[in-house]
N, C-alpha and C. Protein backbone atom coordinates (compact mmCIF):
# COMPACT_ATOMS: atom_id res chain seq x y z
N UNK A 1 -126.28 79.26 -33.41
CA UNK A 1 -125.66 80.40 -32.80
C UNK A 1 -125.42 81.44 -33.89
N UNK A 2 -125.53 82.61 -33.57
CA UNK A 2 -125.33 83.64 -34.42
C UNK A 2 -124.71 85.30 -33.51
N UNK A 3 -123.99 85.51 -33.76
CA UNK A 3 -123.64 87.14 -33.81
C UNK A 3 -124.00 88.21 -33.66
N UNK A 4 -124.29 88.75 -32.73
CA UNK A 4 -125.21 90.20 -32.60
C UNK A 4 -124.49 91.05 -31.72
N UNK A 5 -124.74 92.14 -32.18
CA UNK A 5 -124.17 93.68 -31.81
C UNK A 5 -124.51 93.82 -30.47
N UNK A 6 -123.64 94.19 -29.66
CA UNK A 6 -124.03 94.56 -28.10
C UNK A 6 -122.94 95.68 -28.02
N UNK A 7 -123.51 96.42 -27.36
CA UNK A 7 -123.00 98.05 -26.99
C UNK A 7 -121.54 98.32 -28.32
N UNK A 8 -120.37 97.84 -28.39
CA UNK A 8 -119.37 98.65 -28.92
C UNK A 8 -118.71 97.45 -29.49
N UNK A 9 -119.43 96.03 -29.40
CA UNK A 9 -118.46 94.31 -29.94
C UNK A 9 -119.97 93.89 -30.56
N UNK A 10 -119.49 92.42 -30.33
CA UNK A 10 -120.52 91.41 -30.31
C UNK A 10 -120.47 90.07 -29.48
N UNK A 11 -121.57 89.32 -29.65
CA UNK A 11 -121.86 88.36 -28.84
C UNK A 11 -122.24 87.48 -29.65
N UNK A 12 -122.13 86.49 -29.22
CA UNK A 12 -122.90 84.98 -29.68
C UNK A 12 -124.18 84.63 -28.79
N UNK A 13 -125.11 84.52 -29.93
CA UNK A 13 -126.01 84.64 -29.08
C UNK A 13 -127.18 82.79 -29.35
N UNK A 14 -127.98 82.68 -28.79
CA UNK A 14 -128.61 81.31 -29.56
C UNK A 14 -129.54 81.42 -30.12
N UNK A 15 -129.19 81.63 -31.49
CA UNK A 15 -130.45 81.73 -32.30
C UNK A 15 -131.97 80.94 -32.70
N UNK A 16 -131.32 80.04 -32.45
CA UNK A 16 -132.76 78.56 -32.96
C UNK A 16 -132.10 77.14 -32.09
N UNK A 17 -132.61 75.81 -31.39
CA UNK A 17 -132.36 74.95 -31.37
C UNK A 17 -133.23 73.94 -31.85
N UNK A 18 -132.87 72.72 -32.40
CA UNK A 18 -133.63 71.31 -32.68
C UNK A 18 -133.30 70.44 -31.54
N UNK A 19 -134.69 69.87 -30.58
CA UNK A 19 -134.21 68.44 -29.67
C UNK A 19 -135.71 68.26 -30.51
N UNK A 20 -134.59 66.80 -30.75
CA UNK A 20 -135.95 65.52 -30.93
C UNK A 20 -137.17 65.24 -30.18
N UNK A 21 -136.95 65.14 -29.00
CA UNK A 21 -137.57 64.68 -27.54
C UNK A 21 -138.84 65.96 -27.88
N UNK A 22 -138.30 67.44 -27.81
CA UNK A 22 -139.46 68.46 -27.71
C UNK A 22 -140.71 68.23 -29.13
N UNK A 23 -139.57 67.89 -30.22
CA UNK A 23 -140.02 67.75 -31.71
C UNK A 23 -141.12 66.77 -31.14
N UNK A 24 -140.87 65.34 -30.71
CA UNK A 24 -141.97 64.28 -30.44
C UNK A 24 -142.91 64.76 -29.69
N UNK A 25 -142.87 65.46 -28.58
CA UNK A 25 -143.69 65.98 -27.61
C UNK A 25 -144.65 66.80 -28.60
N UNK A 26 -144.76 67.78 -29.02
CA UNK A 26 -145.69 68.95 -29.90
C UNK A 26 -145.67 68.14 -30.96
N UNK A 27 -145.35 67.07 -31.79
CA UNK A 27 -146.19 66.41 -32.86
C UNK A 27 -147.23 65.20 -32.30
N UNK A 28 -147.01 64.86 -31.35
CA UNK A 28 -147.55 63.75 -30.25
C UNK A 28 -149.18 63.56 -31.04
N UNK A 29 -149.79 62.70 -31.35
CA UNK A 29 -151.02 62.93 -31.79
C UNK A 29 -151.71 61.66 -30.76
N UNK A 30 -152.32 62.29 -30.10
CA UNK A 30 -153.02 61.91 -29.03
C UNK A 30 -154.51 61.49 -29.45
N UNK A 31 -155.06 60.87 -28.49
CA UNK A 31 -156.62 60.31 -28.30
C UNK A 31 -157.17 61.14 -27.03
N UNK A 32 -157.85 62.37 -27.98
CA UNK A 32 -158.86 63.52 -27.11
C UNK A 32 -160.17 62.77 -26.85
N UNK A 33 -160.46 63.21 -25.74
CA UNK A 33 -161.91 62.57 -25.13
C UNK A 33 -162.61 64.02 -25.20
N UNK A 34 -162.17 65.06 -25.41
CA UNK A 34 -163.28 66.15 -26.41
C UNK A 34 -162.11 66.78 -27.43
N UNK A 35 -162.88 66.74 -28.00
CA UNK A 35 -161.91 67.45 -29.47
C UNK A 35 -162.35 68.88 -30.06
N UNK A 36 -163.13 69.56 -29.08
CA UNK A 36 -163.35 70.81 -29.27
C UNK A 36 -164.24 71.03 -28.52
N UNK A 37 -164.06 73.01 -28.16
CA UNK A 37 -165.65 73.44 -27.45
C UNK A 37 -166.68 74.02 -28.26
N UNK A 38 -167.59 73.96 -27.46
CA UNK A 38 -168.75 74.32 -28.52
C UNK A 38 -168.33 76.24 -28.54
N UNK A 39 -168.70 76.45 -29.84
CA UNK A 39 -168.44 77.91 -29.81
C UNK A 39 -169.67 78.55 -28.80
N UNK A 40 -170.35 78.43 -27.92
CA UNK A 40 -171.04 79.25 -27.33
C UNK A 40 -170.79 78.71 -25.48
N UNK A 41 -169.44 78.00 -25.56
CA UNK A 41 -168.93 77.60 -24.14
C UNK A 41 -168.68 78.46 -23.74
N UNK A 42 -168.27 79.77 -23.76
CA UNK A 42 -168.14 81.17 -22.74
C UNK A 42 -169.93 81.27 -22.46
N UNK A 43 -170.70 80.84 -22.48
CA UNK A 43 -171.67 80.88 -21.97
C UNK A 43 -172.07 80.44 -20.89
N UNK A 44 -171.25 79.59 -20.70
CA UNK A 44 -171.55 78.61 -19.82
C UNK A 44 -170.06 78.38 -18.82
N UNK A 45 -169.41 79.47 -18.80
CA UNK A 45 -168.06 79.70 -18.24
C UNK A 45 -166.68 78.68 -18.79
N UNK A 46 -166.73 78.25 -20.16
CA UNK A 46 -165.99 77.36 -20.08
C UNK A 46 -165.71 76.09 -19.25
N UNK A 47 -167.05 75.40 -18.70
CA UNK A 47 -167.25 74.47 -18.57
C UNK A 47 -166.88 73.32 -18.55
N UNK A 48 -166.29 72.86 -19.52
CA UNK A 48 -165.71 71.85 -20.39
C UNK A 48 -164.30 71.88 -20.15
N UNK A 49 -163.96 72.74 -20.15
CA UNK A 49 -162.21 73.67 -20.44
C UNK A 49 -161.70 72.42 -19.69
N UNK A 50 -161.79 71.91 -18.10
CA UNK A 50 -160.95 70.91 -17.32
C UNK A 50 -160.85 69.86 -18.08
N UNK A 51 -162.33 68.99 -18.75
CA UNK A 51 -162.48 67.88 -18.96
C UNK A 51 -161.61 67.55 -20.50
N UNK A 52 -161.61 68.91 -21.20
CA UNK A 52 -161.46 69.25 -22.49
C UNK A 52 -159.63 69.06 -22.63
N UNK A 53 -158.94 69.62 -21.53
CA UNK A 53 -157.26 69.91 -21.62
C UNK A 53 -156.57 68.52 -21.54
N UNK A 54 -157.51 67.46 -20.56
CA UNK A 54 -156.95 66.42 -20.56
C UNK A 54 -156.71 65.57 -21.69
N UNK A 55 -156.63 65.65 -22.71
CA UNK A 55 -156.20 65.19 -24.19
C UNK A 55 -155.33 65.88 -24.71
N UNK A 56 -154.86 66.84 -24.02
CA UNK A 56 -153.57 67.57 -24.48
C UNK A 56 -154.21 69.12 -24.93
N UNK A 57 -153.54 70.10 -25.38
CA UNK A 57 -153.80 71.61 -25.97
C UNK A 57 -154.02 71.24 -27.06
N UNK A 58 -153.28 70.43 -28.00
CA UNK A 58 -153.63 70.34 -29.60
C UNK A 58 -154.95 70.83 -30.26
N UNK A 59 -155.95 70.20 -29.69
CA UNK A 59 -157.35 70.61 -30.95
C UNK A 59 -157.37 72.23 -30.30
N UNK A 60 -156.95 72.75 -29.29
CA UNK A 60 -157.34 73.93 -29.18
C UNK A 60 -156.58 75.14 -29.34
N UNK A 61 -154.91 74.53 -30.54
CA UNK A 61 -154.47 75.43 -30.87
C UNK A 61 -154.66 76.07 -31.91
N UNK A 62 -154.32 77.10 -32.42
CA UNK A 62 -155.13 77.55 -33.63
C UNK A 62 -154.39 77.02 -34.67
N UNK A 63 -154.28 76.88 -36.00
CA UNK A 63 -153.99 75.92 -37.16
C UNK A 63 -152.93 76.48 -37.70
N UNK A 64 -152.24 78.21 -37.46
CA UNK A 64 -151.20 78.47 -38.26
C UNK A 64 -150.02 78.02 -37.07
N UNK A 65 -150.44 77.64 -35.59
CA UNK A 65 -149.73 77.65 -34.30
C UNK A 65 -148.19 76.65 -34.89
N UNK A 66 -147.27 77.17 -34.62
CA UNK A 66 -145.71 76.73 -34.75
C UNK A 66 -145.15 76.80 -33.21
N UNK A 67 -144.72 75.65 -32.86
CA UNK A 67 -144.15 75.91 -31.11
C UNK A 67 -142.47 76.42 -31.55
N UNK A 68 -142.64 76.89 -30.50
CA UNK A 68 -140.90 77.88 -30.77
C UNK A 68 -140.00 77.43 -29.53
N UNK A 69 -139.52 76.50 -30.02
CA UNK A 69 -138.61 75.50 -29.70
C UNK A 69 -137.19 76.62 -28.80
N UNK A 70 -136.84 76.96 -28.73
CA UNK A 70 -135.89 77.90 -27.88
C UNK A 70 -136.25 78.59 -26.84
N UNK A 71 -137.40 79.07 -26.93
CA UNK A 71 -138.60 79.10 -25.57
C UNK A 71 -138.89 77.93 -24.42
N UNK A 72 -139.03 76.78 -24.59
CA UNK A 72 -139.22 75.69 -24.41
C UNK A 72 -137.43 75.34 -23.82
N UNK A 73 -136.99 75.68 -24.64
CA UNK A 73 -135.36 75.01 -24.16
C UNK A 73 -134.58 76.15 -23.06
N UNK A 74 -135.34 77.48 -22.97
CA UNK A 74 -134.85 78.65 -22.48
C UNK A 74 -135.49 78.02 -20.60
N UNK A 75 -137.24 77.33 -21.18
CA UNK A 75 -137.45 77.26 -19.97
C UNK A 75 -137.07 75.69 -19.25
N UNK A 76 -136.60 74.88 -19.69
CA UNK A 76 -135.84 74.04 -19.19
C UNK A 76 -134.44 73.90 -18.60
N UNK A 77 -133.89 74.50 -19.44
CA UNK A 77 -132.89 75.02 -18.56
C UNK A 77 -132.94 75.62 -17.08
N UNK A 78 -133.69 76.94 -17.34
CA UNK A 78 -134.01 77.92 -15.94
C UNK A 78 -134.68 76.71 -15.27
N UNK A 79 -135.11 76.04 -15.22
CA UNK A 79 -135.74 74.78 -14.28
C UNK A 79 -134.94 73.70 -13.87
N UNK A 80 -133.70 73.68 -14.59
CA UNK A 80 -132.97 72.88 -13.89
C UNK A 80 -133.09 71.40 -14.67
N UNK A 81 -133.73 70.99 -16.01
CA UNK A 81 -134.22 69.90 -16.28
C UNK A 81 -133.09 69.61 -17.67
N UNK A 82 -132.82 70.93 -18.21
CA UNK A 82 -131.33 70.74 -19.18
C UNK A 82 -130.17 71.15 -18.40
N UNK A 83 -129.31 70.25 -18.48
CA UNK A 83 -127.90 71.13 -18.28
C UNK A 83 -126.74 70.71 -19.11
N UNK A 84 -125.94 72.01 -19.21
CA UNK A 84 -125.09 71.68 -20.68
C UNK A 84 -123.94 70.74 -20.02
N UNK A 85 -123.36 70.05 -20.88
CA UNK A 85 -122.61 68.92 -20.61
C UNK A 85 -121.44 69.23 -21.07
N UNK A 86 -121.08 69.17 -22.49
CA UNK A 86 -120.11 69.21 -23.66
C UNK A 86 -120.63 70.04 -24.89
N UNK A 87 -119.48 70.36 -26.12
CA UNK A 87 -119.63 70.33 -27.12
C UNK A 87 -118.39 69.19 -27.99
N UNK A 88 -119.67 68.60 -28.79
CA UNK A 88 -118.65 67.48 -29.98
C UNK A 88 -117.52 68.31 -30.66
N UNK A 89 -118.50 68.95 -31.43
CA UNK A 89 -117.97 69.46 -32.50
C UNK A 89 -118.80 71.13 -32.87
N UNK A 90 -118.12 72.03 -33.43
CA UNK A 90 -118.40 73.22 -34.18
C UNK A 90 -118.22 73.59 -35.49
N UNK A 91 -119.62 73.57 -36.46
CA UNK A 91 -119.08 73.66 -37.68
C UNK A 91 -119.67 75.38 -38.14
N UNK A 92 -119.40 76.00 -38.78
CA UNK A 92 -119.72 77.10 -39.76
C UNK A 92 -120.24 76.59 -40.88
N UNK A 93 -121.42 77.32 -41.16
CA UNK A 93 -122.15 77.44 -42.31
C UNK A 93 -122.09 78.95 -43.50
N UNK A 94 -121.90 78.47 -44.36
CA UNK A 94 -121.61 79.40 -45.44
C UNK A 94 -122.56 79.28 -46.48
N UNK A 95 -123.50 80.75 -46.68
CA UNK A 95 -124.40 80.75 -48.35
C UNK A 95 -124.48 82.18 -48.62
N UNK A 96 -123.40 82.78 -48.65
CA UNK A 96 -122.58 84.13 -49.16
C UNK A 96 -122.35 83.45 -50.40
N UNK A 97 -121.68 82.88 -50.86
CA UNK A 97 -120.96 83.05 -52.33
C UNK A 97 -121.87 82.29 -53.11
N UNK A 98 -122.68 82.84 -54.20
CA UNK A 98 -123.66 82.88 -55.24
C UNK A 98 -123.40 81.50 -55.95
N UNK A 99 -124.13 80.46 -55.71
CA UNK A 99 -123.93 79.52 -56.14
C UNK A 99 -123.48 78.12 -55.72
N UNK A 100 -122.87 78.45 -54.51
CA UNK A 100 -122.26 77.66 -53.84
C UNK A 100 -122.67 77.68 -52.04
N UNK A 101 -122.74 76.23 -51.42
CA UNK A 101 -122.63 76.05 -50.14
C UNK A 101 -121.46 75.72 -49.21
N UNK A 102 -120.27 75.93 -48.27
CA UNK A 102 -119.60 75.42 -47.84
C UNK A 102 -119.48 75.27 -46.26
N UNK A 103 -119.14 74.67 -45.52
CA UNK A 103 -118.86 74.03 -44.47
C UNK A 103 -117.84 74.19 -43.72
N UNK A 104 -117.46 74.64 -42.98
CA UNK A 104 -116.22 74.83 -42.32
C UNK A 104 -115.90 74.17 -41.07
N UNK A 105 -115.15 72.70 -40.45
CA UNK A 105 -114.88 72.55 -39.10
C UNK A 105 -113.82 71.84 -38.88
N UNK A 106 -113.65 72.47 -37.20
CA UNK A 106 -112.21 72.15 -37.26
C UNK A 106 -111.66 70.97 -37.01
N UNK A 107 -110.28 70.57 -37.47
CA UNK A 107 -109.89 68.84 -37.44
C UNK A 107 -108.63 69.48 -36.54
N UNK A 108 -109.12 68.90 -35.34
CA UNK A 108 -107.92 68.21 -34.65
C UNK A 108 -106.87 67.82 -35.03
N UNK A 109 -105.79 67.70 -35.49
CA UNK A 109 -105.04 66.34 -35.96
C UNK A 109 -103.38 66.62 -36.02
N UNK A 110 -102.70 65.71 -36.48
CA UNK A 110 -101.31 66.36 -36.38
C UNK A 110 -100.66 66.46 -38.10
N UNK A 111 -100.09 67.03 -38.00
CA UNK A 111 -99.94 67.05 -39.56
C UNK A 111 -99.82 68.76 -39.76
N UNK A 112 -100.00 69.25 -41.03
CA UNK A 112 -100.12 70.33 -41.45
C UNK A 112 -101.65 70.16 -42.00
N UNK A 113 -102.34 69.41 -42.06
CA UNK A 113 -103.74 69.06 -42.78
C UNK A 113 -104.71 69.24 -41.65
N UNK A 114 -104.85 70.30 -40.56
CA UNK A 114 -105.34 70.22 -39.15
C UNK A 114 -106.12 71.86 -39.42
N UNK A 115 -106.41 72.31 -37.98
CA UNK A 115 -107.18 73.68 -38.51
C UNK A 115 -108.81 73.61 -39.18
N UNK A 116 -109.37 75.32 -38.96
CA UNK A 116 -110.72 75.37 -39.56
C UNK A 116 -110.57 74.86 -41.30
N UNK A 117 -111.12 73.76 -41.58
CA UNK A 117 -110.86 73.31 -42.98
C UNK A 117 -112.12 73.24 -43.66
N UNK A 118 -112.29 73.18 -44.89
CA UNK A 118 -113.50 73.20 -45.50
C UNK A 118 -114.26 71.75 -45.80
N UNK A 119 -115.35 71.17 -44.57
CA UNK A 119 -115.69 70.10 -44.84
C UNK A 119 -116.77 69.17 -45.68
N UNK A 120 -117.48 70.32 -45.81
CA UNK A 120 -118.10 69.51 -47.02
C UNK A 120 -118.16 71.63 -47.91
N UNK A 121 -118.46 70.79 -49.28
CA UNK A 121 -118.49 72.09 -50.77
C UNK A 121 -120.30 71.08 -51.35
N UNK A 122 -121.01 72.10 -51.72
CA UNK A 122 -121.83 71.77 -52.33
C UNK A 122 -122.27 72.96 -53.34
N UNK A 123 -122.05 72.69 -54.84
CA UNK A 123 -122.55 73.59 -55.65
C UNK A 123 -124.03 73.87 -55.70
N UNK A 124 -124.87 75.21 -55.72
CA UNK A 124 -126.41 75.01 -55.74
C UNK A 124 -126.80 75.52 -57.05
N UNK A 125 -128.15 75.24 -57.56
CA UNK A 125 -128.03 75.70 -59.19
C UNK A 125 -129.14 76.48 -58.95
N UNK A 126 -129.85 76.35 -57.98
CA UNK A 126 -130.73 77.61 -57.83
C UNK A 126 -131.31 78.30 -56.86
N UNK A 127 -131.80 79.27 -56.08
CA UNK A 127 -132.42 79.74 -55.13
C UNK A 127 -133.19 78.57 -54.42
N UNK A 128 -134.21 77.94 -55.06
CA UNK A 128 -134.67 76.50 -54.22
C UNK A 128 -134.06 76.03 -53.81
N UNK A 129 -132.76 75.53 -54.12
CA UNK A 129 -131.98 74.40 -53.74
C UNK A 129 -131.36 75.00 -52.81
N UNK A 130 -130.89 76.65 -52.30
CA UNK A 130 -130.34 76.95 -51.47
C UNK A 130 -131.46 76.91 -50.48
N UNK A 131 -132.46 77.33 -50.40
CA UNK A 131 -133.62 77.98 -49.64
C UNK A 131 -133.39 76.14 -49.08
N UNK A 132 -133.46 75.37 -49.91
CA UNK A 132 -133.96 73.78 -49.16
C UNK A 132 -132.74 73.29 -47.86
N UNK A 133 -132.12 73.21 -48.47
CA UNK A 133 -130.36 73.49 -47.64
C UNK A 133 -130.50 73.74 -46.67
N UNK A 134 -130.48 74.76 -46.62
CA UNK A 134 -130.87 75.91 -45.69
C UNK A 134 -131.72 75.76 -44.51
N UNK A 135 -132.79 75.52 -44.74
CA UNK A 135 -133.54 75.08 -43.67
C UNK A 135 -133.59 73.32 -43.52
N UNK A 136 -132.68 72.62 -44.30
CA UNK A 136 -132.57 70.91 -43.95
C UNK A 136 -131.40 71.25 -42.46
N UNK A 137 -130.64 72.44 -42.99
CA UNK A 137 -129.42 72.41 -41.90
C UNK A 137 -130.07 72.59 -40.13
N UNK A 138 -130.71 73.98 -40.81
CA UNK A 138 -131.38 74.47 -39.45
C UNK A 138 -132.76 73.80 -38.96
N UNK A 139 -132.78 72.42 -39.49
CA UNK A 139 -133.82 71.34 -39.56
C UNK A 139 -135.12 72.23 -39.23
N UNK A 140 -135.64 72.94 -40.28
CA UNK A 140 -137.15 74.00 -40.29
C UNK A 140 -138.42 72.60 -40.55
């Protein structure tokens, strides 16, 4: 989730999601009974195309192809096949302060030790190590 400007405030909006289930689905490596068309199949009207899909889209996506996982979850929902349930927990992510990673979520609890608290601190020593972080969180 992230923050974006709408008319005169802001909103929370959903920036990226990770489900496992979609992750397995688009890495799925299947057994194609054709594994490609011949480049001169528009000749022949795409021909093949029926016999060809039944092994899945894979060999016929192009090689830089990344599935965009929030698309996929945008259209499950509207279909009725996700529906939101709960939230566990809400944490904040922090890589503003030069050098450092921190964590923010909130503890329930009774005490004075309760409230948005800082749950995990991780020092970084360099741009890699943030850049890696970074996308381990937002599982890239």
């Amino acid at each position: 989730m992230r923050l974006e400007q709408d008319r005169l405030g802001y909103k929370w909006v959903i920036d990226n999601i990770f489900f496992q289930d979609f992750q397995k689905t688009l890495e799925k490596d299947t057994i194609y009974q054709l594994q490609f068309l011949h480049p001169l199949s528009h000749e022949i009207d795409f021909i093949n195309l029926n016999k060809a899909l039944k092994g899945g889209l894979k060999p016929f996506l192009p090689e830089n192809f990344k599935p965009e996982m929030l698309s996929i979850f945008n259209y499950e929902v509207a279909q009725g096949s996700l529906k939101f349930v709960t939230i566990r927990s809400v944490k904040f992510h922090f890589f503003q302060i030069d050098g450092w990673y921190f964590e923010l979520s909130n503890f329930n609890r009774k005490g004075y030790n309760r409230g948005w608290l800082i749950s995990n601190l991780v020092p970084l020593k360099n741009e890699q190590e943030r850049k890696l972080l970074h996308d381990f969180i937002l599982m890239k």
